[in-house]
PDB file of N, CA and C in Angstrom:
ATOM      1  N   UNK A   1      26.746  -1.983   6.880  1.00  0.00           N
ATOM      2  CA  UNK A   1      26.503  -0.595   6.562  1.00  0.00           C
ATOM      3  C   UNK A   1      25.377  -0.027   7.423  1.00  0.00           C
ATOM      4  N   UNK A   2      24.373  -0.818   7.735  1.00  0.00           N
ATOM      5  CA  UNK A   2      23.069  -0.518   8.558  1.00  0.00           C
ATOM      6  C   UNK A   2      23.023  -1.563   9.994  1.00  0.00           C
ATOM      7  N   UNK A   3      22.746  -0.218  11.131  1.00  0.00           N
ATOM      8  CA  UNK A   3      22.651  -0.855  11.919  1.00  0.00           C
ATOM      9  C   UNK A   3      21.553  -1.998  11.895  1.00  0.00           C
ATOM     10  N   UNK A   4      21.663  -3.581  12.599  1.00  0.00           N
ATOM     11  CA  UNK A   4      20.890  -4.902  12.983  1.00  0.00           C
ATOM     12  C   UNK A   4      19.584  -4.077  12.850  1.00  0.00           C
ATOM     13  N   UNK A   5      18.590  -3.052  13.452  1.00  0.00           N
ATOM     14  CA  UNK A   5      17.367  -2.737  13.519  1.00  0.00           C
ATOM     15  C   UNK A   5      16.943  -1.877  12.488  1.00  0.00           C
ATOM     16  N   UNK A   6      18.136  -1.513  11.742  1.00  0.00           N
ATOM     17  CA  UNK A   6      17.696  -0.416  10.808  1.00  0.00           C
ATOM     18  C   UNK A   6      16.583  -1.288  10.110  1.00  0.00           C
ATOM     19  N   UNK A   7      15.553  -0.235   9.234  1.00  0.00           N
ATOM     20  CA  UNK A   7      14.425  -0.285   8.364  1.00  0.00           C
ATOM     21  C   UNK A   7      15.336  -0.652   6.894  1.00  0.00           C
ATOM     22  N   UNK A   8      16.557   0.364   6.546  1.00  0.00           N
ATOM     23  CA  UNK A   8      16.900  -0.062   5.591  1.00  0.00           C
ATOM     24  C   UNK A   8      17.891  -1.416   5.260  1.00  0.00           C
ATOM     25  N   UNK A   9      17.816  -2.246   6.123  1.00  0.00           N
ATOM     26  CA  UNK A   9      18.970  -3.811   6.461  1.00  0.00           C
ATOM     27  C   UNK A   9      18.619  -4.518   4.975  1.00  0.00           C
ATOM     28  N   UNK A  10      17.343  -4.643   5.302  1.00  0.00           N
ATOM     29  CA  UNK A  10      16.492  -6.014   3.984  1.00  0.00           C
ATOM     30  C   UNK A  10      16.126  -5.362   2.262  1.00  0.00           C
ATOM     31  N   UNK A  11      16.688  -3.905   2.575  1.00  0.00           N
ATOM     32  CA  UNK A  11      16.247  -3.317   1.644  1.00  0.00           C
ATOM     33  C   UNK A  11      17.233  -3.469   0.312  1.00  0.00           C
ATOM     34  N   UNK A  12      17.060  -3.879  -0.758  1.00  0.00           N
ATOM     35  CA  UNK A  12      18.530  -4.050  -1.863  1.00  0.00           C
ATOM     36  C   UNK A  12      18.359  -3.020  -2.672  1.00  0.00           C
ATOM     37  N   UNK A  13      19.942  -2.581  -2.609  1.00  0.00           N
ATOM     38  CA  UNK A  13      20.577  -1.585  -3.167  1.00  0.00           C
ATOM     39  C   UNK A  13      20.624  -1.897  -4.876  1.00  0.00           C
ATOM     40  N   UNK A  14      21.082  -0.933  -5.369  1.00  0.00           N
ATOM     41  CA  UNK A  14      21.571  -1.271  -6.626  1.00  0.00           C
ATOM     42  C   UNK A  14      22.955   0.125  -7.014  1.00  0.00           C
ATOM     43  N   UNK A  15      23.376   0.102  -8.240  1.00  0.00           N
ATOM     44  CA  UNK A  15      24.382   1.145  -8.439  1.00  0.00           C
ATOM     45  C   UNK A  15      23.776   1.832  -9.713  1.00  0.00           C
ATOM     46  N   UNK A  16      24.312   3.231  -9.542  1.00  0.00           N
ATOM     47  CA  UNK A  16      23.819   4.064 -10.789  1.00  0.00           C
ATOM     48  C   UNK A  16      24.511   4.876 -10.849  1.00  0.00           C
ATOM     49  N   UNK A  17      24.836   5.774 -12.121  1.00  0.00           N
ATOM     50  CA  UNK A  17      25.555   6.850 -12.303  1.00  0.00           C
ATOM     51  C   UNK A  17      25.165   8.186 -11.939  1.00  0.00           C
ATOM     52  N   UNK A  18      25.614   8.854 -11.722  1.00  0.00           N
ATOM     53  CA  UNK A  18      25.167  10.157 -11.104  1.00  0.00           C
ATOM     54  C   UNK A  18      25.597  11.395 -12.260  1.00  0.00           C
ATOM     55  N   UNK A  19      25.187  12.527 -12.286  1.00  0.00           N
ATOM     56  CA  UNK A  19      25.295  13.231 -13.079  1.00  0.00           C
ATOM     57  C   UNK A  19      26.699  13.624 -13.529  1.00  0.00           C
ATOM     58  N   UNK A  20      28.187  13.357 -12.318  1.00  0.00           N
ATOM     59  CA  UNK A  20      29.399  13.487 -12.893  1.00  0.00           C
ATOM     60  C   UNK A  20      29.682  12.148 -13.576  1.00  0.00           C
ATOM     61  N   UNK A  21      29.403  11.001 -13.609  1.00  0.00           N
ATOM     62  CA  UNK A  21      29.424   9.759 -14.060  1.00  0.00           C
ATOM     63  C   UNK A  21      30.122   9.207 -13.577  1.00  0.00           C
ATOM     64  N   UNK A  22      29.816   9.401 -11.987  1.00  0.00           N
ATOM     65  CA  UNK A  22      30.121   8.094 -10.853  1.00  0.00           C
ATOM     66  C   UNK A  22      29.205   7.589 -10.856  1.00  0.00           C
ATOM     67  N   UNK A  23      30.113   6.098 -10.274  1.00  0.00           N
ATOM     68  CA  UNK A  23      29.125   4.963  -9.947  1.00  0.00           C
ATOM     69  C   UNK A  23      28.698   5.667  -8.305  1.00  0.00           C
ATOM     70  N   UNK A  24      27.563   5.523  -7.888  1.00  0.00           N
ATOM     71  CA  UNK A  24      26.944   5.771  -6.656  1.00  0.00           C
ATOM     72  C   UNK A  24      26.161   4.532  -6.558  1.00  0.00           C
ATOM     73  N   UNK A  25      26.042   3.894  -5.205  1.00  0.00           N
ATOM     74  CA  UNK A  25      24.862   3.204  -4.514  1.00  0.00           C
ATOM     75  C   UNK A  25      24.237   3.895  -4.174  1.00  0.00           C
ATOM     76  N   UNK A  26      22.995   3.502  -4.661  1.00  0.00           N
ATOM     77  CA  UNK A  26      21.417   3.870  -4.234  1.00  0.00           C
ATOM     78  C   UNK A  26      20.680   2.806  -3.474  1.00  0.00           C
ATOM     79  N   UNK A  27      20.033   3.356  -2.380  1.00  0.00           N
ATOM     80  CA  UNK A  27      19.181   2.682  -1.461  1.00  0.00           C
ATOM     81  C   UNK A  27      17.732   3.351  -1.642  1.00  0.00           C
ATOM     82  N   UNK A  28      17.256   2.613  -1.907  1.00  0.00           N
ATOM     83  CA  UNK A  28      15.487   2.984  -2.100  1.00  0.00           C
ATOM     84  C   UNK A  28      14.529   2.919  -0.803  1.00  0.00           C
ATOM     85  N   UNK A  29      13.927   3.817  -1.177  1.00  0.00           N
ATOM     86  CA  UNK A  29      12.966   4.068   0.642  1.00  0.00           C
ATOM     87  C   UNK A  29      12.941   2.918   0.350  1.00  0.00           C
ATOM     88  N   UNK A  30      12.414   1.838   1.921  1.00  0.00           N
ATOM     89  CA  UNK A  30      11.590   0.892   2.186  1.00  0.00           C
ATOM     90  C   UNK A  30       9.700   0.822   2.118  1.00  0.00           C
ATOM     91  N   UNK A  31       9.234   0.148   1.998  1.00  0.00           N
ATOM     92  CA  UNK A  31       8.121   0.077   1.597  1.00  0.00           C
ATOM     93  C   UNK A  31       7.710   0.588   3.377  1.00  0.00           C
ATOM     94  N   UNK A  32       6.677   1.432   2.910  1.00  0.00           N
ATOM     95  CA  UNK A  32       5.832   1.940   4.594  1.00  0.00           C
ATOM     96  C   UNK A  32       5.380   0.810   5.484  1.00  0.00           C
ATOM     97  N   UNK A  33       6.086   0.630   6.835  1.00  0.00           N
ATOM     98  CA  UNK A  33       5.272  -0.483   7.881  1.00  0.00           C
ATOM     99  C   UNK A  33       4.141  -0.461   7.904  1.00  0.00           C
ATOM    100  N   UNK A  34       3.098  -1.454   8.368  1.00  0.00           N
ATOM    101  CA  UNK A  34       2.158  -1.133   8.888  1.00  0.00           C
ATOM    102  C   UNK A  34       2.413  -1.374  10.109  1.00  0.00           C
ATOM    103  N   UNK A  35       1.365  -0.745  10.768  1.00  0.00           N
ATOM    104  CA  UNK A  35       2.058  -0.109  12.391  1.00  0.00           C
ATOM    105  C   UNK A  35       0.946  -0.052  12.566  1.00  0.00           C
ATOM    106  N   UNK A  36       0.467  -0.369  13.773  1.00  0.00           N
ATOM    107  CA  UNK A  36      -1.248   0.078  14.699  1.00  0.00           C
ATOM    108  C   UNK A  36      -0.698   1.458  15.847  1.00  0.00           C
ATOM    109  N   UNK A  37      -1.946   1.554  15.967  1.00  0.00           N
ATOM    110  CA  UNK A  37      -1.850   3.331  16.847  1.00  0.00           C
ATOM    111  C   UNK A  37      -1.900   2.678  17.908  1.00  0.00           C
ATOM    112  N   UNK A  38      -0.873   3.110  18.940  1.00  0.00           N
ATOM    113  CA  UNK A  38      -1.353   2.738  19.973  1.00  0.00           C
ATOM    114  C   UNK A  38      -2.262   3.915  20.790  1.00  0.00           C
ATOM    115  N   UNK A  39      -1.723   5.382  20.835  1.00  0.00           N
ATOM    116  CA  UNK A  39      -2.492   6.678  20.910  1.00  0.00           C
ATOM    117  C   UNK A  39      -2.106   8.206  20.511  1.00  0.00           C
ATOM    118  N   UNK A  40      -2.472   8.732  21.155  1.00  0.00           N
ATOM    119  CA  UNK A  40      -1.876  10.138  21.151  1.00  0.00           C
ATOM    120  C   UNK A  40      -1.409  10.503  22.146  1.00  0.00           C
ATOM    121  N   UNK A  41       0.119  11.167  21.937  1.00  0.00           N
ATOM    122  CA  UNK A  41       0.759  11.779  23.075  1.00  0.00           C
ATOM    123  C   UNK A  41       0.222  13.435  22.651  1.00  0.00           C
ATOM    124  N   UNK A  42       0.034  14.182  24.238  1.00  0.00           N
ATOM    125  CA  UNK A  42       0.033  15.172  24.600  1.00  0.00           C
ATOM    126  C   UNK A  42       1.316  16.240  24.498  1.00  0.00           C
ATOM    127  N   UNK A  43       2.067  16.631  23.540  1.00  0.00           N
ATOM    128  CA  UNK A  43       3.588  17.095  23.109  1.00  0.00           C
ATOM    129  C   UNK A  43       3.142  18.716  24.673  1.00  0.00           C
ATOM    130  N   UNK A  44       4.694  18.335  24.872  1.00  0.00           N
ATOM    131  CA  UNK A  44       4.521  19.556  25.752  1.00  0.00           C
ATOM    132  C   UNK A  44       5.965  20.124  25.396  1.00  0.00           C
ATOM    133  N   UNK A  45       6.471  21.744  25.330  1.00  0.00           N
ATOM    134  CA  UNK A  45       7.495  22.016  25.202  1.00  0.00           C
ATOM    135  C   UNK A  45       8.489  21.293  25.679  1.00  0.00           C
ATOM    136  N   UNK A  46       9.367  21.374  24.308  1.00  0.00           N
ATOM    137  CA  UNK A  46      10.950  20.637  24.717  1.00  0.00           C
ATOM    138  C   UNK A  46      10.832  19.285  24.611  1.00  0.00           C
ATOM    139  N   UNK A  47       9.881  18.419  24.393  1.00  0.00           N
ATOM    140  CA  UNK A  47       9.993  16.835  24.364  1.00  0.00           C
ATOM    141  C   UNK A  47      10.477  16.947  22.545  1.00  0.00           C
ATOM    142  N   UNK A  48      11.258  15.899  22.252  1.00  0.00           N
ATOM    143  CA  UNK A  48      11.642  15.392  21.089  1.00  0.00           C
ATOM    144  C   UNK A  48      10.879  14.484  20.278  1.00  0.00           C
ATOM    145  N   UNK A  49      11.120  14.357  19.046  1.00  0.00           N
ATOM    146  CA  UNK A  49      10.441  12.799  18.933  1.00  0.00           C
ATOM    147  C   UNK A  49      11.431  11.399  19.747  1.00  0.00           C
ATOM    148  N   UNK A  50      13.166  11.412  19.264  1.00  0.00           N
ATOM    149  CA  UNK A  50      13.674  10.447  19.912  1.00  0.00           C
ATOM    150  C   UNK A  50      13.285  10.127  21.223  1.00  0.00           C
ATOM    151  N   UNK A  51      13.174  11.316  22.373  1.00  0.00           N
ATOM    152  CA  UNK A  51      12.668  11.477  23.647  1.00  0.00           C
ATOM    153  C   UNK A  51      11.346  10.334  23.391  1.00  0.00           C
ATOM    154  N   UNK A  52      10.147  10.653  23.125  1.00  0.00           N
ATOM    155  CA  UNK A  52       9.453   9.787  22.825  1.00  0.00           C
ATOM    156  C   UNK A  52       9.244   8.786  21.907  1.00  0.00           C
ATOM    157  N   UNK A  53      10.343   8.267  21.260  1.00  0.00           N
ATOM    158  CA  UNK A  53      10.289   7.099  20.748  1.00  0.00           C
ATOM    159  C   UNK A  53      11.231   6.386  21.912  1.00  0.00           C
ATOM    160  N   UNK A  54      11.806   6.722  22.488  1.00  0.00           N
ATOM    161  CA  UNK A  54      12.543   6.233  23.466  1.00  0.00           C
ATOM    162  C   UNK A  54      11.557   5.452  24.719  1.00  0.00           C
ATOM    163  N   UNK A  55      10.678   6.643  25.112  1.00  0.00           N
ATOM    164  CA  UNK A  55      10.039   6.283  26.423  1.00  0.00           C
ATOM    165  C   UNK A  55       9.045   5.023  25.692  1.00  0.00           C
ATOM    166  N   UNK A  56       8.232   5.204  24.506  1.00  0.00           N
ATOM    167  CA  UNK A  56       7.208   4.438  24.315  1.00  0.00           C
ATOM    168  C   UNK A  56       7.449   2.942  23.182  1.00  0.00           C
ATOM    169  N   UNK A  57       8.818   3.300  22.312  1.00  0.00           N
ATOM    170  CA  UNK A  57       9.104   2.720  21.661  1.00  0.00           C
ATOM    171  C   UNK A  57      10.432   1.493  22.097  1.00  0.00           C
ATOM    172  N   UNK A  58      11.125   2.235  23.241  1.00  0.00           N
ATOM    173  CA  UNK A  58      12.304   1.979  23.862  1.00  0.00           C
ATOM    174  C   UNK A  58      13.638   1.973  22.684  1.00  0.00           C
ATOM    175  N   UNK A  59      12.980   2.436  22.183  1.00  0.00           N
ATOM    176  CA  UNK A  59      14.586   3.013  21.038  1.00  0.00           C
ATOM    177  C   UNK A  59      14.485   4.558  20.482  1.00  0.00           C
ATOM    178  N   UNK A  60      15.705   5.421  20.922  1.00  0.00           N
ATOM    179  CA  UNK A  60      15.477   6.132  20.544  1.00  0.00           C
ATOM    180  C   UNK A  60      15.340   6.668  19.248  1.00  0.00           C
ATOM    181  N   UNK A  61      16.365   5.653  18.267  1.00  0.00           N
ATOM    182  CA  UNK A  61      16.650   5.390  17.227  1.00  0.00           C
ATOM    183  C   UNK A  61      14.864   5.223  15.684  1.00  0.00           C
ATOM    184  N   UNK A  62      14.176   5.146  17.035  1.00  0.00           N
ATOM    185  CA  UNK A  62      12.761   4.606  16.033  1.00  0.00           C
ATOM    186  C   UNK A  62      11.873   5.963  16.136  1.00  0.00           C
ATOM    187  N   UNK A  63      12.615   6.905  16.207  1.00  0.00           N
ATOM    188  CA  UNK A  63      11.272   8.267  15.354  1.00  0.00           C
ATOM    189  C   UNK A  63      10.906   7.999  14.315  1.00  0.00           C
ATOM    190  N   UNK A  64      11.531   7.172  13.467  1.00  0.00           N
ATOM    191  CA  UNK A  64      10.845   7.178  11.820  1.00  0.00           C
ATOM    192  C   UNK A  64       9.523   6.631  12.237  1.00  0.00           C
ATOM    193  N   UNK A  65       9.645   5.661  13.203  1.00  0.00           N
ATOM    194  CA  UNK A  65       8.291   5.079  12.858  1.00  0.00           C
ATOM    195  C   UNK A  65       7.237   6.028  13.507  1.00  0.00           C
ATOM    196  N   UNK A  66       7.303   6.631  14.640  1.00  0.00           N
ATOM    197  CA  UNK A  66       6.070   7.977  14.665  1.00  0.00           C
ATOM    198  C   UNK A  66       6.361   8.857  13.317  1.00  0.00           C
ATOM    199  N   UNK A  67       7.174   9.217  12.893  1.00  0.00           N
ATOM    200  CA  UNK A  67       6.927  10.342  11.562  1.00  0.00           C
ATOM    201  C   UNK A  67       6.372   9.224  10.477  1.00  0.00           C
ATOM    202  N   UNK A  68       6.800   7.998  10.179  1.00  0.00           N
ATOM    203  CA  UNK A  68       5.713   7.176   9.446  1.00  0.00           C
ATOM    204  C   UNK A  68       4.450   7.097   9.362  1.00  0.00           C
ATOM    205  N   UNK A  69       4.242   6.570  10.876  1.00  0.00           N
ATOM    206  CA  UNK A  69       2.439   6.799  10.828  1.00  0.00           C
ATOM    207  C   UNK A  69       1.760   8.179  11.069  1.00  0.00           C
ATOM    208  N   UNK A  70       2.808   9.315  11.448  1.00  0.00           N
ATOM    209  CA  UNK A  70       2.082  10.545  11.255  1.00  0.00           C
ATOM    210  C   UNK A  70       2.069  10.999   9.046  1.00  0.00           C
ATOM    211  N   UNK A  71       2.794  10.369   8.627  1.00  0.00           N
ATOM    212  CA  UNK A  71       2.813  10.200   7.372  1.00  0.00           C
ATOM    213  C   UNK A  71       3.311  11.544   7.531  1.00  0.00           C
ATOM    214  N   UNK A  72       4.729  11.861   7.880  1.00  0.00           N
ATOM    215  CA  UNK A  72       5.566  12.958   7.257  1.00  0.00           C
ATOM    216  C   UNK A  72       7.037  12.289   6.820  1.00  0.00           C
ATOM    217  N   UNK A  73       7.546  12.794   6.258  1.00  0.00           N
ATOM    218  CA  UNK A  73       8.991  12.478   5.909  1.00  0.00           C
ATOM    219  C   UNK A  73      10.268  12.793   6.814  1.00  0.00           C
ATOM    220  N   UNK A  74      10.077  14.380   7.077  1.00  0.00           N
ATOM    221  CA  UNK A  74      10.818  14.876   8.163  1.00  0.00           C
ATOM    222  C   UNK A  74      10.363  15.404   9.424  1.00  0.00           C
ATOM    223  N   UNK A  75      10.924  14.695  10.246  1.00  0.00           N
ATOM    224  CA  UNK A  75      10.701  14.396  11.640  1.00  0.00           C
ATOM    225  C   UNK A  75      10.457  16.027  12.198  1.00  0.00           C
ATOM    226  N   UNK A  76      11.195  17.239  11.755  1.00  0.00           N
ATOM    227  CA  UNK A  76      10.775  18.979  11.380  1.00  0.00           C
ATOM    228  C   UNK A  76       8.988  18.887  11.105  1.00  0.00           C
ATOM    229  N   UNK A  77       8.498  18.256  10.637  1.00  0.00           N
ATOM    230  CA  UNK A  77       7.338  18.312  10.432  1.00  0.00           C
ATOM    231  C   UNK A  77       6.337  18.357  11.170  1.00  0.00           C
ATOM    232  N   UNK A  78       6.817  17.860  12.155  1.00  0.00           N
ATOM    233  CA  UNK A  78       5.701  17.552  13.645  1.00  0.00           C
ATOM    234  C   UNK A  78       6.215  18.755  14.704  1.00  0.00           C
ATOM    235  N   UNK A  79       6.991  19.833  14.340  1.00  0.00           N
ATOM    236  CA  UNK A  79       8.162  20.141  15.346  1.00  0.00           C
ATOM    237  C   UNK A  79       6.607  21.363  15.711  1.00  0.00           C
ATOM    238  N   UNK A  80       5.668  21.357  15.438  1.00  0.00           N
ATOM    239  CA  UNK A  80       4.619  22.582  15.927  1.00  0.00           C
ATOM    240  C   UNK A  80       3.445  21.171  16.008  1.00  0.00           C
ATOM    241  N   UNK A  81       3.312  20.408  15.836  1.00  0.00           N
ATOM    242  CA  UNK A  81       2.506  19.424  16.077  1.00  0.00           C
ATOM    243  C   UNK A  81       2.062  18.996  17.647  1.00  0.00           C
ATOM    244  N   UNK A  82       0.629  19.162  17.888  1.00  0.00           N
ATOM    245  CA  UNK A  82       0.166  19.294  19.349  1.00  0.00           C
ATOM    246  C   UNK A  82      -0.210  17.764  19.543  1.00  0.00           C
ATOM    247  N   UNK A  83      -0.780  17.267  19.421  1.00  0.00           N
ATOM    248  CA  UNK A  83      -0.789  15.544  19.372  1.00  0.00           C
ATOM    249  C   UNK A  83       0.217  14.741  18.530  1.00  0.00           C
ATOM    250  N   UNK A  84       0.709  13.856  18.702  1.00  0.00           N
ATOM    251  CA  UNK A  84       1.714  13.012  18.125  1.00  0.00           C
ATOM    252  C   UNK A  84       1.142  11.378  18.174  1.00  0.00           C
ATOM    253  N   UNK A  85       0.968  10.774  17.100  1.00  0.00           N
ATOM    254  CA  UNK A  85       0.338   9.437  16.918  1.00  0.00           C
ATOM    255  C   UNK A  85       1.607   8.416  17.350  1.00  0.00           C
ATOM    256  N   UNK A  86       1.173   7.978  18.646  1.00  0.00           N
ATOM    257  CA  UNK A  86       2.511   6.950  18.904  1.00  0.00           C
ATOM    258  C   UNK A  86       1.768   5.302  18.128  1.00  0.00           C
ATOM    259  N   UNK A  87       2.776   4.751  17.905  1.00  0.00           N
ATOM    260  CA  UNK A  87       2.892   3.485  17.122  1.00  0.00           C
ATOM    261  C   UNK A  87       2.776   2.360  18.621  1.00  0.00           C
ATOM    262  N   UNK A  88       2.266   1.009  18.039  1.00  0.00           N
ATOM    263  CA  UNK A  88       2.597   0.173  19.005  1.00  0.00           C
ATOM    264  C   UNK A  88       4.399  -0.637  19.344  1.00  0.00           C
ATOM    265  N   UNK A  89       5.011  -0.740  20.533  1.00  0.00           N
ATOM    266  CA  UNK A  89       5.900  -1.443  20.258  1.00  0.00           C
ATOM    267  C   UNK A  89       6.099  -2.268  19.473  1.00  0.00           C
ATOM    268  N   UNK A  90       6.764  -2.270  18.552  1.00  0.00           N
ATOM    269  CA  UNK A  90       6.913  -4.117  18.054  1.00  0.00           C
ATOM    270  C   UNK A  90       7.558  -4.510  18.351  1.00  0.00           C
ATOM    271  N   UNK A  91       6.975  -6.216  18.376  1.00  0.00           N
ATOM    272  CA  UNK A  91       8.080  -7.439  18.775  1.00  0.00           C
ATOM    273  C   UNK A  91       7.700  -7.837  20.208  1.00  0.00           C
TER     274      UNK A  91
END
């Protein structure tokens, strides 16, 4: 169901009813990484976060983890944000 790198792979599901009284799977956030800073990027018009999770992270797929350690939820959140806290690679 989750891609090999996803955050949510290790995470266990469970089932619950939903207000029509389906069964639905629920996936629960994952507990927050800890992550070291590596610095601050300088955001200049038009860069993305994927764009820079790409160049510094080498996946583009890993914005969560800059909107993690910027401690927002949605990645919209940083979208007027003049410094951006990049994370260290991991691994």
């Amino acid at each position: 169901m989750f891609d090999p790198t996803s955050r949510y792979l290790a995470v266990m599901g469970y089932s619950a009813l939903d207000s029509r009284g389906r069964v639905v799977r629920v996936i629960p956030a994952p507990d927050k990484p800890a992550q070291v800073l590596l610095g601050l990027h300088r955001r200049i018009q038009g860069q993305r976060l994927d764009h820079l999770s790409y160049h510094y992270l080498s996946d583009p797929a890993g914005y969560w983890r800059i909107c993690e350690l910027s401690d927002v939820m949605l990645p919209d959140a940083l979208a007027e944000a003049r410094d951006i806290p990049i994370p260290v690679k991991a691994g």
